[in-house]
PDB file of N, CA and C in Angstrom:
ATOM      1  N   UNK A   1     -30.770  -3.351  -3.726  1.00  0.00           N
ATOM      2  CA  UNK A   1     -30.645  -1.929  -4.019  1.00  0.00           C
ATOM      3  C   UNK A   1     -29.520  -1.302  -3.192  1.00  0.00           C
ATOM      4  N   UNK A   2     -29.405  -2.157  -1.585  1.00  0.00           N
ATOM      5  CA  UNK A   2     -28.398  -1.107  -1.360  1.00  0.00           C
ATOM      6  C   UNK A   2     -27.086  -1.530  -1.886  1.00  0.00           C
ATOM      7  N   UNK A   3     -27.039  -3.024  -1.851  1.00  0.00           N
ATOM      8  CA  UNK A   3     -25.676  -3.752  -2.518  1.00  0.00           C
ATOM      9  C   UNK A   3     -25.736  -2.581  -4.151  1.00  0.00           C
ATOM     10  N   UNK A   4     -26.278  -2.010  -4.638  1.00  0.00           N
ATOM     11  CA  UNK A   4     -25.614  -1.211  -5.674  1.00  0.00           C
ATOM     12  C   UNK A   4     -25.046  -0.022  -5.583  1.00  0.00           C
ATOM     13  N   UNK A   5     -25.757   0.737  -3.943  1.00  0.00           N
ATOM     14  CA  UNK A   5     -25.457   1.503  -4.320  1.00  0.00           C
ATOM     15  C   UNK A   5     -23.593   2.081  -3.196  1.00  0.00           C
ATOM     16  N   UNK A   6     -23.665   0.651  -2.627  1.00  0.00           N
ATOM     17  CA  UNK A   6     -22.754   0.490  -1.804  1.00  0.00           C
ATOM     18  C   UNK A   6     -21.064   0.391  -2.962  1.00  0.00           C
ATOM     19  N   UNK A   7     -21.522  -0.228  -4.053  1.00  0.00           N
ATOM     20  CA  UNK A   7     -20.831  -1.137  -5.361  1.00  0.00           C
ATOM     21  C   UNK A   7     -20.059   0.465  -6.057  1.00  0.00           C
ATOM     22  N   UNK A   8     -21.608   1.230  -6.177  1.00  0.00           N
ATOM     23  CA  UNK A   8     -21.258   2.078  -7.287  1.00  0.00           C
ATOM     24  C   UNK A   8     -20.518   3.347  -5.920  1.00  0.00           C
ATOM     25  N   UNK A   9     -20.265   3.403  -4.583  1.00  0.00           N
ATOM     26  CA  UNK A   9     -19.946   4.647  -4.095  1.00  0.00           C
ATOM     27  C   UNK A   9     -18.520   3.835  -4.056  1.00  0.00           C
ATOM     28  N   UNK A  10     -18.157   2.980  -3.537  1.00  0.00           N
ATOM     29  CA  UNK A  10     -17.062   2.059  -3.816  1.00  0.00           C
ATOM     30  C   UNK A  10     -15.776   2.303  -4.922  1.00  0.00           C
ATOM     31  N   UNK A  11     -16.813   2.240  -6.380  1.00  0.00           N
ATOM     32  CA  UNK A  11     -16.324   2.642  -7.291  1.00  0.00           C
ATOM     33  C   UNK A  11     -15.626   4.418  -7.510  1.00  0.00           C
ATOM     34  N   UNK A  12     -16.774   5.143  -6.649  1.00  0.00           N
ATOM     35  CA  UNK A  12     -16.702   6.269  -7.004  1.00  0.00           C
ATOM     36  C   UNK A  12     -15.743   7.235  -6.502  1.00  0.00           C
ATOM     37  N   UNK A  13     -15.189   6.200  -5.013  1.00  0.00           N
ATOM     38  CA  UNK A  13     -13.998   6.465  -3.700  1.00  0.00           C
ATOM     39  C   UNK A  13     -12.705   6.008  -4.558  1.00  0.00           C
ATOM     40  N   UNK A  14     -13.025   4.697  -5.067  1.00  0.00           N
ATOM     41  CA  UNK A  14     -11.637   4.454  -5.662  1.00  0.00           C
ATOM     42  C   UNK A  14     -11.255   5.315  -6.860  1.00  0.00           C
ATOM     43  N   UNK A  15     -12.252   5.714  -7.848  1.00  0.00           N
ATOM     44  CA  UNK A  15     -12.029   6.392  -9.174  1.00  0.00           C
ATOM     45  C   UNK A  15     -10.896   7.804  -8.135  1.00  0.00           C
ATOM     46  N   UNK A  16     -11.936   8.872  -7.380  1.00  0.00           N
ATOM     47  CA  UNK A  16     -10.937   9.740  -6.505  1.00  0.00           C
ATOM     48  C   UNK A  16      -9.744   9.256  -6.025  1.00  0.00           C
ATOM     49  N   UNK A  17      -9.546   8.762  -5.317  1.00  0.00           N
ATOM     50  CA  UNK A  17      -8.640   8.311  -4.295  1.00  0.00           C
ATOM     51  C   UNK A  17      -7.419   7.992  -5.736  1.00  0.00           C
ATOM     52  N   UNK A  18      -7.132   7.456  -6.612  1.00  0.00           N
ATOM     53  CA  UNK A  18      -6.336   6.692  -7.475  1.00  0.00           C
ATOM     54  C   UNK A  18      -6.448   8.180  -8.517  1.00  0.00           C
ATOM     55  N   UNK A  19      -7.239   8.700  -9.098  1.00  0.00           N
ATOM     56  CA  UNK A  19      -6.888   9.693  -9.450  1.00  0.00           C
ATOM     57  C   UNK A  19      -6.004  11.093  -8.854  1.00  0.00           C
ATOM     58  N   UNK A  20      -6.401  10.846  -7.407  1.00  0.00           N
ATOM     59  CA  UNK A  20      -5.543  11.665  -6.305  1.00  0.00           C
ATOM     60  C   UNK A  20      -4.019  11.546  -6.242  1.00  0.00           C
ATOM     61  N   UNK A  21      -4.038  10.120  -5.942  1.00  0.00           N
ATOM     62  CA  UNK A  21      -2.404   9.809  -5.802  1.00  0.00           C
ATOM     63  C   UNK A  21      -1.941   9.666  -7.049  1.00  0.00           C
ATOM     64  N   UNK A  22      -2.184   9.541  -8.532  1.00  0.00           N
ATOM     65  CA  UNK A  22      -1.844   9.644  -9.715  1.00  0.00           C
ATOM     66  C   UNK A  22      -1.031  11.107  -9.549  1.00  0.00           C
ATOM     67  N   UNK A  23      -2.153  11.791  -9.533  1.00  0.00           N
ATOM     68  CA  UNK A  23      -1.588  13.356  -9.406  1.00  0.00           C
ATOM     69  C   UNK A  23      -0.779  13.715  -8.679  1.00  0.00           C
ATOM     70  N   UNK A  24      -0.992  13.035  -7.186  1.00  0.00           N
ATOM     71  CA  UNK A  24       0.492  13.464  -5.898  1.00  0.00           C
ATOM     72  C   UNK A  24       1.540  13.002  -6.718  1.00  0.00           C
ATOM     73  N   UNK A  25       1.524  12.212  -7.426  1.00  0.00           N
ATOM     74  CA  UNK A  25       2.809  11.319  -7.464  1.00  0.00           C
ATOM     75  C   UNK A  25       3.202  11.123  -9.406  1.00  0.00           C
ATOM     76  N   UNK A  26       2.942  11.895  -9.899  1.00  0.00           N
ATOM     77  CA  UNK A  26       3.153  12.016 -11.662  1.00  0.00           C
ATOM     78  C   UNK A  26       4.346  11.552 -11.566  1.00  0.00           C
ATOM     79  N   UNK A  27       5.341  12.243 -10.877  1.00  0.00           N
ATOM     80  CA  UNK A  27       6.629  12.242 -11.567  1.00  0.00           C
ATOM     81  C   UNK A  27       7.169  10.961 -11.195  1.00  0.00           C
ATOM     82  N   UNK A  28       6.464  10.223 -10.261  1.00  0.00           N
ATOM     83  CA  UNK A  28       7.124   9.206  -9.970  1.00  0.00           C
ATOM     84  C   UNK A  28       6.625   7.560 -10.383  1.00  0.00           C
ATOM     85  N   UNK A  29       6.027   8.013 -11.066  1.00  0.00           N
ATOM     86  CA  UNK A  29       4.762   6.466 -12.006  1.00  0.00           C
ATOM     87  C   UNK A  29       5.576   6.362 -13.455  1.00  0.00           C
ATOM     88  N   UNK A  30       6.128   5.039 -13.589  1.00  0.00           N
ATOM     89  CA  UNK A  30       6.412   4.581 -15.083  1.00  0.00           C
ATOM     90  C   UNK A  30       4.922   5.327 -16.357  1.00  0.00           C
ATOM     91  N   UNK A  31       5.139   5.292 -17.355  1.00  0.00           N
ATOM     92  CA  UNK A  31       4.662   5.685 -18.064  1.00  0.00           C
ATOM     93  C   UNK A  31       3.945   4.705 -18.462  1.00  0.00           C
ATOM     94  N   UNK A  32       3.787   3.551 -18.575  1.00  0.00           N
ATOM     95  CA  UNK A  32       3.212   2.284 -18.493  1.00  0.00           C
ATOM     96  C   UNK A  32       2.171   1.943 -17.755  1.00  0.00           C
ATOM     97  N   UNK A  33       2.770   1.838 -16.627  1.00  0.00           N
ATOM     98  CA  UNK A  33       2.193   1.912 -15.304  1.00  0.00           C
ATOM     99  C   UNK A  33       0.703   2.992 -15.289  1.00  0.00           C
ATOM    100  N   UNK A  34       1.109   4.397 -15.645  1.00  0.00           N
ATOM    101  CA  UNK A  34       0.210   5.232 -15.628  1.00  0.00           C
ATOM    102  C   UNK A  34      -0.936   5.009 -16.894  1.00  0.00           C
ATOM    103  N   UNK A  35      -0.626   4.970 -17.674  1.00  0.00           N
ATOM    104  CA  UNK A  35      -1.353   4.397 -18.706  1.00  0.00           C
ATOM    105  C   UNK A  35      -2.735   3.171 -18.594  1.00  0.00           C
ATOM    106  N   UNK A  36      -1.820   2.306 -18.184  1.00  0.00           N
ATOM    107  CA  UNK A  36      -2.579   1.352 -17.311  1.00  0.00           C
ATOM    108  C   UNK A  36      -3.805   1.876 -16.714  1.00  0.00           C
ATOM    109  N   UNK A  37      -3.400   2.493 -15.792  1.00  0.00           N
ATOM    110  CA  UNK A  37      -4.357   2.989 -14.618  1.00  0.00           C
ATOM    111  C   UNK A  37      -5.716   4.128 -15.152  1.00  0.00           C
ATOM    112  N   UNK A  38      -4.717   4.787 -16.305  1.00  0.00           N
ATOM    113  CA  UNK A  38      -5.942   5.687 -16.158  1.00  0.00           C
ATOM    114  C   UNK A  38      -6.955   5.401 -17.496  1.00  0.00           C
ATOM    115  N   UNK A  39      -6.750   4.182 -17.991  1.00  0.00           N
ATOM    116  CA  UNK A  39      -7.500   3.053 -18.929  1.00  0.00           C
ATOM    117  C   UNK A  39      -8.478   3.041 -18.156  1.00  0.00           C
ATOM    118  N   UNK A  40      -7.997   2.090 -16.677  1.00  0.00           N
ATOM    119  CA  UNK A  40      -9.218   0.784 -15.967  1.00  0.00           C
ATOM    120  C   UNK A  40     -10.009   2.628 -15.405  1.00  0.00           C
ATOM    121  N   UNK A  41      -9.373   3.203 -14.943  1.00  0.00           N
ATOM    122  CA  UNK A  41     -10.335   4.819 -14.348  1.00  0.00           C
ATOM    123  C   UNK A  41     -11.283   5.149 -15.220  1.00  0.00           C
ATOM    124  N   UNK A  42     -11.028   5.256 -16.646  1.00  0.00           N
ATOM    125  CA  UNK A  42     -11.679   5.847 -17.807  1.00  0.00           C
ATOM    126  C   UNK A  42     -13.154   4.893 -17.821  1.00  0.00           C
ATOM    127  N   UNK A  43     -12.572   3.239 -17.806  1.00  0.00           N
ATOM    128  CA  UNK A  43     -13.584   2.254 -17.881  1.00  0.00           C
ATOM    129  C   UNK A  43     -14.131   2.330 -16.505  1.00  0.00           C
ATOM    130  N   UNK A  44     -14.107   2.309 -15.649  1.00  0.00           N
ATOM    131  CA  UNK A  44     -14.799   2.497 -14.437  1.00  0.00           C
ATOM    132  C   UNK A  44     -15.677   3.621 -14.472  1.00  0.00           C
ATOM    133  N   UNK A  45     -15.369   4.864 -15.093  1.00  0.00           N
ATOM    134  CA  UNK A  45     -15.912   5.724 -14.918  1.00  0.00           C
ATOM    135  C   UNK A  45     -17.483   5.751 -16.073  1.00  0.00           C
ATOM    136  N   UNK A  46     -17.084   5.049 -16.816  1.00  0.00           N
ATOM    137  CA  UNK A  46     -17.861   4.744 -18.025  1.00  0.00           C
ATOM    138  C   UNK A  46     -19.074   3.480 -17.349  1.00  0.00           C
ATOM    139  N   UNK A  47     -18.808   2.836 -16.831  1.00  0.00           N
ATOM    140  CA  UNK A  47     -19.351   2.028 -16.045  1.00  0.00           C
ATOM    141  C   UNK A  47     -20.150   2.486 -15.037  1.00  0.00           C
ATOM    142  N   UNK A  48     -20.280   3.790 -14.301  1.00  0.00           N
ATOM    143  CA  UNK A  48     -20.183   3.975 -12.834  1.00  0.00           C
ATOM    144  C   UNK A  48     -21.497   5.007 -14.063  1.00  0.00           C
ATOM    145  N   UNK A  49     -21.733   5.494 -15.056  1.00  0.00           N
ATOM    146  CA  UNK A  49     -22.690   5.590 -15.746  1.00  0.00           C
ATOM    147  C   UNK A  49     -23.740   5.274 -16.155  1.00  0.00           C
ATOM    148  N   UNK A  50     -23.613   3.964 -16.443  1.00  0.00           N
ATOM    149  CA  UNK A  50     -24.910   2.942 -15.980  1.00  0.00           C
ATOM    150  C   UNK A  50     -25.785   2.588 -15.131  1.00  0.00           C
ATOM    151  N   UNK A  51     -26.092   1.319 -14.926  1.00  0.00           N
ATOM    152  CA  UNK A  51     -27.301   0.815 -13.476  1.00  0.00           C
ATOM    153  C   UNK A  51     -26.135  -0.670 -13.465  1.00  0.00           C
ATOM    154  N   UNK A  52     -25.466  -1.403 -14.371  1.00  0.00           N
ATOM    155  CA  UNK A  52     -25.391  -2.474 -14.240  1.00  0.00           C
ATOM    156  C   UNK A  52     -24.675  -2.698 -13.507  1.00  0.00           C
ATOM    157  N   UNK A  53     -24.689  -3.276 -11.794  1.00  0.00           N
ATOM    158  CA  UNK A  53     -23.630  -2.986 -10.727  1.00  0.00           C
ATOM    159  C   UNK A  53     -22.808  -4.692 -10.704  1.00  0.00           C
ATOM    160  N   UNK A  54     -23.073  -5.534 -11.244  1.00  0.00           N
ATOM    161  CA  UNK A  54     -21.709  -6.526 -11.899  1.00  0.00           C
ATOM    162  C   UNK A  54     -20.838  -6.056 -12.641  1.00  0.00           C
ATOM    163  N   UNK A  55     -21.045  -5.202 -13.220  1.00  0.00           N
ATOM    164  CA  UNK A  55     -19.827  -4.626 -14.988  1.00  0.00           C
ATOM    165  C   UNK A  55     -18.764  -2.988 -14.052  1.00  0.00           C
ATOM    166  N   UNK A  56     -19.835  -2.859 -12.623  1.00  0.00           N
ATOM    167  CA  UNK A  56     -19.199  -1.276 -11.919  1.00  0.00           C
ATOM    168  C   UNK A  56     -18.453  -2.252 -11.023  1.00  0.00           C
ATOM    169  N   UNK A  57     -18.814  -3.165 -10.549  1.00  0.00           N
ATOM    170  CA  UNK A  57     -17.669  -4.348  -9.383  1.00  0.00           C
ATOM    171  C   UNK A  57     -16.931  -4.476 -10.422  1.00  0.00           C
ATOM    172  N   UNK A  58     -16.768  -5.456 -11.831  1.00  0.00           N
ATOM    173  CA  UNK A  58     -15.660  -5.586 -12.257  1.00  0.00           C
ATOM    174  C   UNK A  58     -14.704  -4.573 -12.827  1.00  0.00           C
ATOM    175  N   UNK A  59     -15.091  -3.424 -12.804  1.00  0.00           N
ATOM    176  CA  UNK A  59     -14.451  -2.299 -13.297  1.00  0.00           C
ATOM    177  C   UNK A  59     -13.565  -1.944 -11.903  1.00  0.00           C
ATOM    178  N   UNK A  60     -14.378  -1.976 -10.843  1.00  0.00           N
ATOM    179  CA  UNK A  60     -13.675  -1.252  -9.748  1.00  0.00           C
ATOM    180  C   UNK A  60     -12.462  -2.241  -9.246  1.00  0.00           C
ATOM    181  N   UNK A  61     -12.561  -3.633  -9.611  1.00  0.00           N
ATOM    182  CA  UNK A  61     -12.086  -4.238  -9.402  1.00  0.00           C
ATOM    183  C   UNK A  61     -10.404  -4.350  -9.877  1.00  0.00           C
ATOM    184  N   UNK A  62     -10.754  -4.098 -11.440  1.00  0.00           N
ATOM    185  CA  UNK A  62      -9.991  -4.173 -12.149  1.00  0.00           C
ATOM    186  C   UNK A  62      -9.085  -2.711 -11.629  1.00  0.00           C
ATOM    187  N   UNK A  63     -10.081  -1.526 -11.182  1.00  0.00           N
ATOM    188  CA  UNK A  63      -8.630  -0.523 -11.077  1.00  0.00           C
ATOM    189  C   UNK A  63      -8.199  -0.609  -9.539  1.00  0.00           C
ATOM    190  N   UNK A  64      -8.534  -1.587  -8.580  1.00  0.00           N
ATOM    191  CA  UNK A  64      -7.739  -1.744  -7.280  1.00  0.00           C
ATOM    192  C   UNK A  64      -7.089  -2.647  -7.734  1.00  0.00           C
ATOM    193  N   UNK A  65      -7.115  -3.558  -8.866  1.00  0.00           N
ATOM    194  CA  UNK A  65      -5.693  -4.527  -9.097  1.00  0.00           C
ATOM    195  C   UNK A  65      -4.605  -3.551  -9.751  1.00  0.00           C
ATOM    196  N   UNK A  66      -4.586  -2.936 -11.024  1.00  0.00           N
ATOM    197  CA  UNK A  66      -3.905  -1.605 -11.571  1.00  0.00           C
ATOM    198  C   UNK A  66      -3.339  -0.766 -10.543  1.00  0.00           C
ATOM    199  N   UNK A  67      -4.003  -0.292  -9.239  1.00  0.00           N
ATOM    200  CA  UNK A  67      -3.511   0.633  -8.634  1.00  0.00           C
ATOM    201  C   UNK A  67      -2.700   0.010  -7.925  1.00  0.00           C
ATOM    202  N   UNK A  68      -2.996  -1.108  -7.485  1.00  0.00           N
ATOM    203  CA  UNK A  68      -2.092  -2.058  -6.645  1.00  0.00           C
ATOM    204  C   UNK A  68      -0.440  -1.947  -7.548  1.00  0.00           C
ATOM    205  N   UNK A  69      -0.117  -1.233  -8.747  1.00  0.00           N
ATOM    206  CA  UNK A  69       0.559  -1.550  -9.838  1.00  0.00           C
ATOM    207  C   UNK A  69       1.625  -0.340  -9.565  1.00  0.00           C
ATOM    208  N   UNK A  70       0.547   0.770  -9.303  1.00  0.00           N
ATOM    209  CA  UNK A  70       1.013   1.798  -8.746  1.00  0.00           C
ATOM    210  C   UNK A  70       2.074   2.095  -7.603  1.00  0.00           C
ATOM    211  N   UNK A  71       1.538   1.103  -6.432  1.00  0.00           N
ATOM    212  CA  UNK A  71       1.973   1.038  -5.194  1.00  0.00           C
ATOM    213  C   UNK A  71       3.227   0.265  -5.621  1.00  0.00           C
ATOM    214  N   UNK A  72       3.296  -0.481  -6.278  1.00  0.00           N
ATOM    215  CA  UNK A  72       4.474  -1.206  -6.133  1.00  0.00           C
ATOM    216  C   UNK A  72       5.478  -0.790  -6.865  1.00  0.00           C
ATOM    217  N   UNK A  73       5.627   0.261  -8.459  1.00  0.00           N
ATOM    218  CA  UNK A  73       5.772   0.892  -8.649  1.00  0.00           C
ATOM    219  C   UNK A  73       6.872   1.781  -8.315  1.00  0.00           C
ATOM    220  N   UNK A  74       6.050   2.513  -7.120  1.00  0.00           N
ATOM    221  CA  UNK A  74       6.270   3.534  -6.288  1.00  0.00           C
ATOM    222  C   UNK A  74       7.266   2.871  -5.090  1.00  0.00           C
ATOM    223  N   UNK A  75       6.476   2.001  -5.064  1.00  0.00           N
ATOM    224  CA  UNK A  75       7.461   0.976  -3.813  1.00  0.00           C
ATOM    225  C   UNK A  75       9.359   0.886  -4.264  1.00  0.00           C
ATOM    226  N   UNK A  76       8.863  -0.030  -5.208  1.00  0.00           N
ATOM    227  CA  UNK A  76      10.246  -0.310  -5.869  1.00  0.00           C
ATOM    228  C   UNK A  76      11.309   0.534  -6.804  1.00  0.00           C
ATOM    229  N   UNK A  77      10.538   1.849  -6.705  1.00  0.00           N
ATOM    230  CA  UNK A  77      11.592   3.592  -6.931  1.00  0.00           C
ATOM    231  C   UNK A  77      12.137   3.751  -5.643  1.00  0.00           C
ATOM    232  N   UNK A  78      11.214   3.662  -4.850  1.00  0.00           N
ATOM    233  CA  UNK A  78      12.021   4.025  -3.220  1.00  0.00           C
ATOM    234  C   UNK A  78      13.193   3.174  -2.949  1.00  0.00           C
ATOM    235  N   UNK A  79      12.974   2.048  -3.174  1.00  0.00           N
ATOM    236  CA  UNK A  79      13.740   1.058  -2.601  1.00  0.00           C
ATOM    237  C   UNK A  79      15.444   1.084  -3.273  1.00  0.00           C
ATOM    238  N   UNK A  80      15.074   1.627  -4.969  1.00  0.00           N
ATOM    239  CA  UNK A  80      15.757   1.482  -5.741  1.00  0.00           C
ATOM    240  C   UNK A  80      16.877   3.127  -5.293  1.00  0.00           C
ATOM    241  N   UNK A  81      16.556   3.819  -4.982  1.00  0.00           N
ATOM    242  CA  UNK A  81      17.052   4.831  -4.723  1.00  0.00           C
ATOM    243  C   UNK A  81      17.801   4.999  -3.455  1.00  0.00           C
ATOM    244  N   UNK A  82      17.076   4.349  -2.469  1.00  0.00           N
ATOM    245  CA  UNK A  82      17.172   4.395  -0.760  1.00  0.00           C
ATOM    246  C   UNK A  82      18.667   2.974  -0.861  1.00  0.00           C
ATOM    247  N   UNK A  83      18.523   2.229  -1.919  1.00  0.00           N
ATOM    248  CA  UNK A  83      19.761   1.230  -2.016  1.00  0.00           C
ATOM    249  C   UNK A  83      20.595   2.287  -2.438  1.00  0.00           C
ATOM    250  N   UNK A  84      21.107   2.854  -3.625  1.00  0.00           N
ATOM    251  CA  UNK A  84      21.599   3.878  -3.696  1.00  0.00           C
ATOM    252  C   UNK A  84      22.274   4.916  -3.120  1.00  0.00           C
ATOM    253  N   UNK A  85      21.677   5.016  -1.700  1.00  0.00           N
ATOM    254  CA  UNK A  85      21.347   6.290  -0.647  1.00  0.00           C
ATOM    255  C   UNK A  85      22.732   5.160  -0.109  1.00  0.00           C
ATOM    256  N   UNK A  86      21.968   4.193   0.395  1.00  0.00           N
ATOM    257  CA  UNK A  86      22.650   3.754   1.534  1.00  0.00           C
ATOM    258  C   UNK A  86      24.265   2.841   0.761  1.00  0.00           C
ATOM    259  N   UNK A  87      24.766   2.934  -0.228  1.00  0.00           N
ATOM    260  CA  UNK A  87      25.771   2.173  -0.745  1.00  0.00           C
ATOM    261  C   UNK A  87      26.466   3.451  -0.499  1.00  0.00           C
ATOM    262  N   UNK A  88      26.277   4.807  -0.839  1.00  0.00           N
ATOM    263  CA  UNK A  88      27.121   5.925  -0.480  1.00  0.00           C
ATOM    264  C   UNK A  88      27.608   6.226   0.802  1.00  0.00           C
ATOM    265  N   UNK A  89      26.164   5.909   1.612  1.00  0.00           N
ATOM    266  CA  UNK A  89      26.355   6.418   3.142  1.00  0.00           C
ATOM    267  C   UNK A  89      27.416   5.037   3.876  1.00  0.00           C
ATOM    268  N   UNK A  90      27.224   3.957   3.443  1.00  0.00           N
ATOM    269  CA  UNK A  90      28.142   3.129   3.830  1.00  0.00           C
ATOM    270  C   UNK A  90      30.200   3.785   3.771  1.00  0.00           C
ATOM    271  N   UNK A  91      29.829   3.975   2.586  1.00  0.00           N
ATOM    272  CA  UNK A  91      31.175   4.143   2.496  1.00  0.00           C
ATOM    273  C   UNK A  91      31.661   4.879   3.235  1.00  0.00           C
ATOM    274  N   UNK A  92      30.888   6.535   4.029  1.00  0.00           N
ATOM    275  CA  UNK A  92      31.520   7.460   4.540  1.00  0.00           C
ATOM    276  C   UNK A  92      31.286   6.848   6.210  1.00  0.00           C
ATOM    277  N   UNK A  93      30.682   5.745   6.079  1.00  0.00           N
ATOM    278  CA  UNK A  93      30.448   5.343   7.814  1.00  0.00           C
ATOM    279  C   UNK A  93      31.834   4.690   8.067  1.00  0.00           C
ATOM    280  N   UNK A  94      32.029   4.368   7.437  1.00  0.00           N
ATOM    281  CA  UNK A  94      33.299   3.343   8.009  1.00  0.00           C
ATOM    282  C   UNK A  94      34.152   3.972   9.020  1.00  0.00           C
ATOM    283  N   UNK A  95      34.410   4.894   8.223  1.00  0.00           N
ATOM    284  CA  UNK A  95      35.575   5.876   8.966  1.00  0.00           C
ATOM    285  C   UNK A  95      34.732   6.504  10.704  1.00  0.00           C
ATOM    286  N   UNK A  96      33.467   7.317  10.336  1.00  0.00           N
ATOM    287  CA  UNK A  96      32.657   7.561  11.171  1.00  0.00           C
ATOM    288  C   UNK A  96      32.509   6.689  12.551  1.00  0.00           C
ATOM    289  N   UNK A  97      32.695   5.279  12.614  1.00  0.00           N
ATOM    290  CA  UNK A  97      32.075   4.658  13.361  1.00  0.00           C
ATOM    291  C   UNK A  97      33.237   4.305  14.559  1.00  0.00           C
ATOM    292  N   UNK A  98      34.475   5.117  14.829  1.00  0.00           N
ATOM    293  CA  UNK A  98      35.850   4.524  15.171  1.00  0.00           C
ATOM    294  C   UNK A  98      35.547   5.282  16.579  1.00  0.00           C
ATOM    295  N   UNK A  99      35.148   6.431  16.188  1.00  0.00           N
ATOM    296  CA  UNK A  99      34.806   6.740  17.956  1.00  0.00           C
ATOM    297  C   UNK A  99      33.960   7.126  18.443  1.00  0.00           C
ATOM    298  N   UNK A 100      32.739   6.344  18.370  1.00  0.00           N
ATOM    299  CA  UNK A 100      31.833   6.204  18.645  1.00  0.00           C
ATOM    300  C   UNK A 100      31.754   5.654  20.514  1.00  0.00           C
ATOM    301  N   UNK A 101      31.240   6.968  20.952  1.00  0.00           N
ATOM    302  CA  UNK A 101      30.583   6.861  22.555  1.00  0.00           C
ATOM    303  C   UNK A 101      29.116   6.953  23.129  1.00  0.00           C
ATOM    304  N   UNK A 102      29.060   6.014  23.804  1.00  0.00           N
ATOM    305  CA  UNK A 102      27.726   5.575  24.122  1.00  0.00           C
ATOM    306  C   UNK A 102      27.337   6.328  25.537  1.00  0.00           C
ATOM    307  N   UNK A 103      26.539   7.273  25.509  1.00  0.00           N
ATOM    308  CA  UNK A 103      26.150   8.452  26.552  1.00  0.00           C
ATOM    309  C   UNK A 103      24.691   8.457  27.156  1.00  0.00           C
ATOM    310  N   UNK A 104      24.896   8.293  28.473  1.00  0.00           N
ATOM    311  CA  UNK A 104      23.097   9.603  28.679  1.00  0.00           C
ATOM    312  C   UNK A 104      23.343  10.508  29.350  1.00  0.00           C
ATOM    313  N   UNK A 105      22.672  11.830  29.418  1.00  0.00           N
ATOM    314  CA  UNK A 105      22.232  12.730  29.805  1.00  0.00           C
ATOM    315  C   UNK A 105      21.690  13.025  30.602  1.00  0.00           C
ATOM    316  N   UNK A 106      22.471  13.407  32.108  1.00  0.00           N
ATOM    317  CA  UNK A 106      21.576  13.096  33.333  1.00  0.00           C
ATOM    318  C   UNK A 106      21.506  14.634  33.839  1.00  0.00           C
ATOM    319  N   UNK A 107      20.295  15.283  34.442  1.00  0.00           N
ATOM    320  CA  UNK A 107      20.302  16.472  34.927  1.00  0.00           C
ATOM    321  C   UNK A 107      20.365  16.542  36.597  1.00  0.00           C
ATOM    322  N   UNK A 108      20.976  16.659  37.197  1.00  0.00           N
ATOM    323  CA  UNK A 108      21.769  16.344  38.079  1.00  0.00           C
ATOM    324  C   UNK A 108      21.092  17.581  38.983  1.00  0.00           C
ATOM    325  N   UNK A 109      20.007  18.328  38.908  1.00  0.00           N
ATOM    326  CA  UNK A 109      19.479  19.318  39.421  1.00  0.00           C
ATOM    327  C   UNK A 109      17.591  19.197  39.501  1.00  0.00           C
ATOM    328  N   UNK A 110      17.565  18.226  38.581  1.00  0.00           N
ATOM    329  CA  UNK A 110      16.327  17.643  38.444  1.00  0.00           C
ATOM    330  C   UNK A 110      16.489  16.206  39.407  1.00  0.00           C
ATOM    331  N   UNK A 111      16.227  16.225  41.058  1.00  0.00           N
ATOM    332  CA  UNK A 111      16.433  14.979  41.858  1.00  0.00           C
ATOM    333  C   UNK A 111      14.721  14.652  42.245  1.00  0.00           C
ATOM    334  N   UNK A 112      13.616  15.848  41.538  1.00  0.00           N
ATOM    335  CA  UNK A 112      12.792  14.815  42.083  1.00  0.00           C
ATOM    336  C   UNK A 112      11.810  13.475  41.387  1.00  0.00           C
ATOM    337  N   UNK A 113      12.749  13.704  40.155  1.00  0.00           N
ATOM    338  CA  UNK A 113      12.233  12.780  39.281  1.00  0.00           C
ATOM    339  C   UNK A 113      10.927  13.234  38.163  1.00  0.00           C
ATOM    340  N   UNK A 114      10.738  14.048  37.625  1.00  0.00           N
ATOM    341  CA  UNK A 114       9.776  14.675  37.481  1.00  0.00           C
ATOM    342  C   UNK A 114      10.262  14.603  35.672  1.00  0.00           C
ATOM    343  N   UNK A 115       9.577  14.547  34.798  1.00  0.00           N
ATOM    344  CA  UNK A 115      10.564  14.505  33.639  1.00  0.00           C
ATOM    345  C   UNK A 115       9.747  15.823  33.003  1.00  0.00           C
TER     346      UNK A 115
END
């Protein structure tokens, strides 16, 4: 009894949590991707209706593999953009990097060490 009801709150954290970041993050989920996800949510949620806590594990299961779909997703927009970022910023470093001085900052009135 408690293994169900441990199964079905499980389910009921992930249904939130994945519906949450769906929403933080619309604009940035393939359309595919989202689709996906809010299938295995729909079936989970349909599941999480019942008593039968094998069919609410494989449901919940199925949308931490999907969301996992999400993350990567999301992962590989960043990455794809931040390459992007940094092929521009290269170019204007070049020039940038010619006089470059290496400094610290000593307060020369502060002697008792005290930071």
């Amino acid at each position: 009894r408690r293994e169900a009801a441990e199964t079905r709150n499980q389910g009921e954290q992930l249904v939130y949590q994945t519906e949450k970041f769906l929403k933080d993050n619309e604009d940035k989920v393939p359309g595919e991707v989202k689709t996906e996800v809010e299938s295995a949510i729909a079936e989970l949620k349909e599941k999480l209706k019942g008593e039968d806590t094998a069919e609410i594990r494989t449901a919940t299961e199925k949308v931490a593999a999907v969301s996992q779909k999400l993350g990567q997703a999301m992962y590989a927009d960043a990455q794809g953009a931040q390459a992007a970022g940094a092929g521009d910023a290269d170019a204007g470093q070049a020039k940038a990097d010619d006089d470059v001085v290496d400094a610290e900052i000593v307060d020369d009135e502060r002697k008792d060490g005290a930071a």
